[in-house]
Protein backbone atom coordinates (compact mmCIF):
# COMPACT_ATOMS: atom_id res chain seq x y z
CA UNK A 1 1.63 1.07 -25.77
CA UNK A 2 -0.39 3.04 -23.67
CA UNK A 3 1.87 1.93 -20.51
CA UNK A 4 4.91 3.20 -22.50
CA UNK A 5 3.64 6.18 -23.17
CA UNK A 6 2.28 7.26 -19.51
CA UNK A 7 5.77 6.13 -18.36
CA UNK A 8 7.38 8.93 -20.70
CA UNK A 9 5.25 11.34 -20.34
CA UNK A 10 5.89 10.56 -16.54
CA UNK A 11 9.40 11.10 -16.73
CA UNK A 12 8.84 14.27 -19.04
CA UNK A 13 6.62 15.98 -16.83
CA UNK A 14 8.70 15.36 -13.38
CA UNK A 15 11.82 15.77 -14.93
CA UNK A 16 12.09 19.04 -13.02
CA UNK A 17 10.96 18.11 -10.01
CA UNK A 18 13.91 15.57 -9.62
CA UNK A 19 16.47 18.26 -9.84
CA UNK A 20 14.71 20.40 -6.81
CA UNK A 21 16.75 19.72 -3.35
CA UNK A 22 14.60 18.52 -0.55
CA UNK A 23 14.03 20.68 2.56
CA UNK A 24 14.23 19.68 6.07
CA UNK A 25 10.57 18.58 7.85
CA UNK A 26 9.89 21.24 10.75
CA UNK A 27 6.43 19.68 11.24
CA UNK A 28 6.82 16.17 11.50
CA UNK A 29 3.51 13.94 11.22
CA UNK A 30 3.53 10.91 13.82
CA UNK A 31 2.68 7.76 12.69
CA UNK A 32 0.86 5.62 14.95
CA UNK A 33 -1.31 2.52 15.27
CA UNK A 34 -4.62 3.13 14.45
CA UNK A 35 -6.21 2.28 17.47
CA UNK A 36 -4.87 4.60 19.27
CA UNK A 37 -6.26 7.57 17.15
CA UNK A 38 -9.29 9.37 18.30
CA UNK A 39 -12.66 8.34 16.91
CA UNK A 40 -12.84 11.84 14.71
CA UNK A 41 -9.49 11.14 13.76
CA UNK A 42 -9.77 7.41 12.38
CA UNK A 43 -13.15 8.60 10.60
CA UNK A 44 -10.95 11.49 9.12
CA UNK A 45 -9.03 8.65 7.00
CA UNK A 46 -11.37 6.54 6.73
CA UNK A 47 -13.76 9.11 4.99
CA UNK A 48 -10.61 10.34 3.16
CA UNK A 49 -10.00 7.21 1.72
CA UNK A 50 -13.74 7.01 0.46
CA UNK A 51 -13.52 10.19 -1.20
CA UNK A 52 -10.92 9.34 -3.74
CA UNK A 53 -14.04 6.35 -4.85
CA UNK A 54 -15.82 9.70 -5.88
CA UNK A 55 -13.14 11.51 -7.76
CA UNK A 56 -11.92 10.49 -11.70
CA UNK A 57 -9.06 9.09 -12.49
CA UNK A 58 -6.38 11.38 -12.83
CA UNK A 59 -3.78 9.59 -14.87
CA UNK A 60 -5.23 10.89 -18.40
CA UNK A 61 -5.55 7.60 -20.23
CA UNK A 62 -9.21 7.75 -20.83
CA UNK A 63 -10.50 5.35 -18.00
CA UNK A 64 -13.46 5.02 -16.82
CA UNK A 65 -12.07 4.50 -12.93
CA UNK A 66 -11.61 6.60 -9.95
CA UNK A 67 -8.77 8.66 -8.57
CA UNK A 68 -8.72 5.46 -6.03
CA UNK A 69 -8.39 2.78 -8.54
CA UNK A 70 -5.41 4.65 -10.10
CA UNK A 71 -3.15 3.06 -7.32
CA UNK A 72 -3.87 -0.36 -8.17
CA UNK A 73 -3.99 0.62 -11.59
CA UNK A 74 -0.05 2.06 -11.04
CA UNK A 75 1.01 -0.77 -8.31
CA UNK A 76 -0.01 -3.47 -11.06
CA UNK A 77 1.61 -1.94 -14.14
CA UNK A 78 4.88 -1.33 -12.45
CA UNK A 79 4.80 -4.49 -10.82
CA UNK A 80 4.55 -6.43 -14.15
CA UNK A 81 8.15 -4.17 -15.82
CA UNK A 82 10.03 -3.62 -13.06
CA UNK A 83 9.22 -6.59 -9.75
CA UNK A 84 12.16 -5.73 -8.24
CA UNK A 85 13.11 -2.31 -9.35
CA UNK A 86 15.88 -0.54 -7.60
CA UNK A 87 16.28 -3.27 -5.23
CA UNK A 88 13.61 -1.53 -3.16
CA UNK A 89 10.44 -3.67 -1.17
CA UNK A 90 9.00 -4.23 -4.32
CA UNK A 91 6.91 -1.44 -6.11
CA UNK A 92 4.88 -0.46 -2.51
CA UNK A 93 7.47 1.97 -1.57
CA UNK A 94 6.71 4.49 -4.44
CA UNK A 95 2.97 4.91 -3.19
CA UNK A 96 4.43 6.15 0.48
CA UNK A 97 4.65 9.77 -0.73
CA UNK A 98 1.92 9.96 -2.94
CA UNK A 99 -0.87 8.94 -0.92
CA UNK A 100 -1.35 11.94 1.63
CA UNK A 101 -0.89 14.89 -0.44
CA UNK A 102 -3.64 12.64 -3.22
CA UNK A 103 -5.72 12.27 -0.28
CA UNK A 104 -5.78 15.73 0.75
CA UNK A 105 -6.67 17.18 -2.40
CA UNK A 106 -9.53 14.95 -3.28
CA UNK A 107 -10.66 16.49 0.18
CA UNK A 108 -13.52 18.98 -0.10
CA UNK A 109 -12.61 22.21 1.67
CA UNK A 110 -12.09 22.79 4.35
CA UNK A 111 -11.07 19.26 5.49
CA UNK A 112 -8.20 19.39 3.12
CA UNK A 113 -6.74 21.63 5.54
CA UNK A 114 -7.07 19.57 8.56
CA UNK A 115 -3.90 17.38 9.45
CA UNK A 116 -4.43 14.23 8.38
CA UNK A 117 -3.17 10.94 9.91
CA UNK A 118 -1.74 7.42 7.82
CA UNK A 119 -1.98 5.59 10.83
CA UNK A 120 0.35 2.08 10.60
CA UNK A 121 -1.60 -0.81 10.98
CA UNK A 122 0.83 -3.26 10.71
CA UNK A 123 1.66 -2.43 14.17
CA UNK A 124 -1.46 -4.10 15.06
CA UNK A 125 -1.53 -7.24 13.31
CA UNK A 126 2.05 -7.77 14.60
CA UNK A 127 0.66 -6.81 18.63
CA UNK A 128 -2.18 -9.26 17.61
CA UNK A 129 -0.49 -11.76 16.08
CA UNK A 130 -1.23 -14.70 18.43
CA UNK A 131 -5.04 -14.60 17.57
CA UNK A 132 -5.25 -11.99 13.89
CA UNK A 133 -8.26 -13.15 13.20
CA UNK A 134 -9.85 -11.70 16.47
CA UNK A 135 -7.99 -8.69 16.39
CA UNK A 136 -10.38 -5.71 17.14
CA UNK A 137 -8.81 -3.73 14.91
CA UNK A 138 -11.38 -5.05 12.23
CA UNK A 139 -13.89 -3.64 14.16
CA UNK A 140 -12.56 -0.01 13.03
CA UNK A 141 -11.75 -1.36 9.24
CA UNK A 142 -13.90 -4.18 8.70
CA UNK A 143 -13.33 -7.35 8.82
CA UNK A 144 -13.16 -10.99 7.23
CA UNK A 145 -15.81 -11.11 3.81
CA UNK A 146 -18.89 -12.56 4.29
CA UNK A 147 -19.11 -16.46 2.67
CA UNK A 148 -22.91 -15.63 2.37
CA UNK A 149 -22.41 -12.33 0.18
CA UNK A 150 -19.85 -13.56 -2.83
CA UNK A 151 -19.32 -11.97 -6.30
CA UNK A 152 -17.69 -13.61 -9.33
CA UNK A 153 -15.66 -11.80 -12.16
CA UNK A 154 -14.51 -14.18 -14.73
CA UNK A 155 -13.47 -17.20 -12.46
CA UNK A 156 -12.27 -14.79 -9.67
CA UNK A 157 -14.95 -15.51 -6.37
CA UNK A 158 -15.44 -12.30 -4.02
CA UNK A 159 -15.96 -12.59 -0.25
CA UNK A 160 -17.16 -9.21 -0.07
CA UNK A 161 -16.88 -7.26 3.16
CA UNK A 162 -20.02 -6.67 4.85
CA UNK A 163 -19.46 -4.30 7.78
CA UNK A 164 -17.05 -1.57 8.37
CA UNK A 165 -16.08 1.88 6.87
CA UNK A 166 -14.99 0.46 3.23
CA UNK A 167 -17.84 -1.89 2.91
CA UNK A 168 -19.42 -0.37 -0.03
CA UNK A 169 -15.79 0.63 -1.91
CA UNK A 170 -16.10 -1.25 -5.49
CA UNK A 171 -12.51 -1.54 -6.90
CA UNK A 172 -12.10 -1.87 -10.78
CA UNK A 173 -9.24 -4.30 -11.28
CA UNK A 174 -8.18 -7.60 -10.18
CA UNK A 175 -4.29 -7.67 -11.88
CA UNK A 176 -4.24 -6.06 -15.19
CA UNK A 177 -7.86 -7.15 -15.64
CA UNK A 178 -10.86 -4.67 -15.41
CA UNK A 179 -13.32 -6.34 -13.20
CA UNK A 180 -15.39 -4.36 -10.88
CA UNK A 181 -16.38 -5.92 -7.89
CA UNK A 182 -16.85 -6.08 -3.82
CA UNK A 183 -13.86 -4.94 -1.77
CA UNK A 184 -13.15 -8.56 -0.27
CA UNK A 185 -11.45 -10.42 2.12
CA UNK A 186 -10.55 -14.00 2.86
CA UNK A 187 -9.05 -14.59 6.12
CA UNK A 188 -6.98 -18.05 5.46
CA UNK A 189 -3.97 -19.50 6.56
CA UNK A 190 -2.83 -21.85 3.83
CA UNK A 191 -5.37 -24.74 4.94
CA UNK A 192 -8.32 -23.03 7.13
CA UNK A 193 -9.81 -20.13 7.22
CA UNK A 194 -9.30 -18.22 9.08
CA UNK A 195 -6.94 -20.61 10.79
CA UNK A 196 -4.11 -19.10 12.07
CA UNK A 197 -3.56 -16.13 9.47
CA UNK A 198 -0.05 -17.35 9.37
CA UNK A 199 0.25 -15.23 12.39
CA UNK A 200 3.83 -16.80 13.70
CA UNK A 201 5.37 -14.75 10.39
CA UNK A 202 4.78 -11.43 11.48
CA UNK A 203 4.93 -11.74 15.45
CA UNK A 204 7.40 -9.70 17.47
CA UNK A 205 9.95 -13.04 17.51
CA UNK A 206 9.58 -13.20 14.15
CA UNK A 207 10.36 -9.02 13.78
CA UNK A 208 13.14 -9.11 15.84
CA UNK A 209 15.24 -11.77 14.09
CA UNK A 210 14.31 -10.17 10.58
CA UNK A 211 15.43 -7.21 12.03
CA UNK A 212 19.13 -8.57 13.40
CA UNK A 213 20.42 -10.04 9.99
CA UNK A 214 23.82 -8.67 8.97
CA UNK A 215 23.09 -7.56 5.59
CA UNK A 216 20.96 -5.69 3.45
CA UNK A 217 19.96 -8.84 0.72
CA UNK A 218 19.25 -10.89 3.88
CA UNK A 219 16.98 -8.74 5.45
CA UNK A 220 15.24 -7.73 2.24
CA UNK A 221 14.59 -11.47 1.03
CA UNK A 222 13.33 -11.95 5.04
CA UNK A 223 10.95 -8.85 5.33
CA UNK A 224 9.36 -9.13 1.81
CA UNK A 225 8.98 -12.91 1.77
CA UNK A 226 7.79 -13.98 5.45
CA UNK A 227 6.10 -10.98 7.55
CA UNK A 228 5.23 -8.98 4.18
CA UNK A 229 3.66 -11.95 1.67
CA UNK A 230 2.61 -13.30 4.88
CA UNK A 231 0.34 -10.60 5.82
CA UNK A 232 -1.21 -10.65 1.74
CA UNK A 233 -1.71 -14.00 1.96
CA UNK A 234 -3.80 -14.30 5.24
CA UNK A 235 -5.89 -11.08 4.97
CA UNK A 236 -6.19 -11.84 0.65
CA UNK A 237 -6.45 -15.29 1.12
CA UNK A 238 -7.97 -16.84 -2.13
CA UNK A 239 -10.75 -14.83 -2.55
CA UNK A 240 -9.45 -11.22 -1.01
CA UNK A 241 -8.12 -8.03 -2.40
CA UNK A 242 -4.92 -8.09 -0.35
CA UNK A 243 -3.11 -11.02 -2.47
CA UNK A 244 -2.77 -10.16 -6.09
CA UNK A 245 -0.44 -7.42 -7.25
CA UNK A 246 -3.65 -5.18 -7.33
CA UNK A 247 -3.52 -5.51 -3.82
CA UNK A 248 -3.79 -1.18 -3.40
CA UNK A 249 -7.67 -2.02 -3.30
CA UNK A 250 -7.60 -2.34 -0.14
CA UNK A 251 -7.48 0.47 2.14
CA UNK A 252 -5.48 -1.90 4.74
CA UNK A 253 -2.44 -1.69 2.02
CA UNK A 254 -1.34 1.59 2.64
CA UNK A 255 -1.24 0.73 6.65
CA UNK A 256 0.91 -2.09 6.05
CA UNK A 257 3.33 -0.72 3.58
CA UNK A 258 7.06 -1.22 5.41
CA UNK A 259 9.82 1.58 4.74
CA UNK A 260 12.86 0.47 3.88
CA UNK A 261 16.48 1.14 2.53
CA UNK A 262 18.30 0.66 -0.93
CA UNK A 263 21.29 -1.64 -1.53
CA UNK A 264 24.26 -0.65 -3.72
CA UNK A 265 24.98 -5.13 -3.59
CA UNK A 266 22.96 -6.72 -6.45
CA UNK A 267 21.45 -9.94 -6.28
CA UNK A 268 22.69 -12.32 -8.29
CA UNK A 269 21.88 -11.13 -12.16
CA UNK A 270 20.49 -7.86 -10.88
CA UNK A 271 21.43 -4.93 -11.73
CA UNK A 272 23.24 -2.20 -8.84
CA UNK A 273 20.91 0.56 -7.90
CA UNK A 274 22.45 3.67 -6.89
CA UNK A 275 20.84 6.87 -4.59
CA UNK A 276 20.29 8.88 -8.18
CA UNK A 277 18.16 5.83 -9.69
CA UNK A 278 14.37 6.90 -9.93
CA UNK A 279 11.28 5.45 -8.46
CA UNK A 280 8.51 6.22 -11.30
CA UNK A 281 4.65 6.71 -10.69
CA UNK A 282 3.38 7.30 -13.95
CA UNK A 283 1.75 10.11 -13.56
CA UNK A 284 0.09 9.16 -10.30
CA UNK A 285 2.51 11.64 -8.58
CA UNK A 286 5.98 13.26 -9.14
CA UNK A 287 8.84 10.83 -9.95
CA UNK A 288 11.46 10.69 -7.35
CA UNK A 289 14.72 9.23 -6.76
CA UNK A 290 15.43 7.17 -4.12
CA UNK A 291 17.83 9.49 -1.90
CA UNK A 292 14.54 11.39 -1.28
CA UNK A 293 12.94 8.59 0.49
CA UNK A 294 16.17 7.51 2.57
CA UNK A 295 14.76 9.32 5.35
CA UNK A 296 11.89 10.61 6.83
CA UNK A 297 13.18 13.36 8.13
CA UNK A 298 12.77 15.95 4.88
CA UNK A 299 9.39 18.25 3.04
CA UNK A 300 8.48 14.32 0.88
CA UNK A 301 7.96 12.07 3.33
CA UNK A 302 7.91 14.88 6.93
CA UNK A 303 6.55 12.06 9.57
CA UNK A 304 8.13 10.12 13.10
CA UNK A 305 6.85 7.09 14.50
């Protein structure tokens, strides 16, 4: 009931909004693996990110969760009605938009104002794909969790994270289930941890054939099931934030979020999407429809790699 209702009240409330035509980007933001930020610059998002753990949620059902949460709050509701809305990479997409200008206004003053980066981190695991686990990009985000520091909700374990920027972030949800506990991470590959973090998914062979099928349901069903769950699966492991549907607890989520295109060519018992259909965010940000996030080249989305 409650979902229902923040999904019409949603739809009310950005009902305008959908109607407004979207400007061309004069100030593109460049997108770039995080490593090669500036130290001020990676602490910029990092201490962004750690901010919204200090804000309320802003979502207006009552909760008792942070402006942070309400991602994986949103991710995990929408991914439960609509897994493969509008034909889209799942529900990630719809948090592309809404994450700088939410980041920027839980910003005190007058850091709001500063131009702030989403670096891409994918970029990263893919260069360091041979050997993920050793990657030193976890020296900048943390790494693995610690299997001497664990946490147990229900009969969920927790490695929690013990080093890194996001060490001490407490998400509030595991699925649909309220159950505060240690960001975590399990590095695991299926059968060892850390193994091989599945790293032969998401190499640059692997990219480069995804990226030469013919047709749209192809390359879809390749991205989101290899490189994509692939990624989840050896940073989430069993006992890891990354792998459930409330996988927006983890900061590392919104730097490996692909962009991608819309099909008008249903899958089999699916129904067509069109460029008018609407992505919804209930309430997390303005709905859109998806002919505003076709390209990155307008006012929404404003950013080059």
């Amino acid at each position: 009931m409650q979902l229902l209702r923040l999904l019409s009240l949603s739809s009310a409330v950005s009902a305008a909004a959908l109607v407004q035509p979207r400007q061309a980007c004069t100030n593109p933001e460049k997108r770039v693996e995080f490593r090669t930020l500036d130290a001020a610059a990676q602490k910029q998002y990092t201490d962004a990110v750690m901010c919204l753990a200090t804000k309320p949620s802003g979502l207006n059902l009552g909760l008792n969760t942070t402006l942070y949460d309400d991602f994986s709050y949103v991710h995990t509701h929408l991914n439960k009605i609509t897994p493969d809305a509008n034909h889209l990479l799942s529900p990630l997409l719809r948090h592309v938009p809404s994450l700088a200008p939410i980041l920027r206004a839980a910003l005190p003053r007058p850091a709001a104002r500063m131009r702030l980066h989403r670096p891409h981190g994918l970029l990263g695991l893919v260069l360091d794909a041979a050997d993920t686990a050793h990657s030193s990009i976890w020296s900048l985000v943390g790494g693995n969790g610690g299997t001497d520091k664990v946490e147990k909700t229900g009969t969920q374990e927790w490695m929690c994270l013990t080093d890194g920027p996001f060490k001490d972030l407490r998400p509030a949800y595991n699925e649909l289930e309220y159950a505060p506990h240690c960001l975590s991470r399990d590095f695991y590959d299926g059968k060892n941890r850390p193994g091989t973090m599945r790293g032969s998914a998401y190499d640059a062979a692997e990219l480069k054939f995804i990226s030469e099928r013919e047709t749209y349901a192809d390359f879809r069903l390749y991205l989101e099931s290899i490189p994509h769950g692939s990624i989840h699966s050896a940073v989430g492991g069993q006992k890891g934030d990354l792998k459930p549907s409330s996988s927006p607890n983890d900061p590392l989520f919104f730097c490996t979020t692909p962009r991608s295109t819309v099909s008008d060519q249903p899958p089999a018992g699916g129904v067509k999407s069109t460029l008018d259909d609407v992505m919804p965010f209930m309430g997390l940000a303005a709905d859109i429809k998806i002919s505003e996030v076709m390209t990155t080249q307008n006012d929404l989305l404003c950013y080059t790699y």
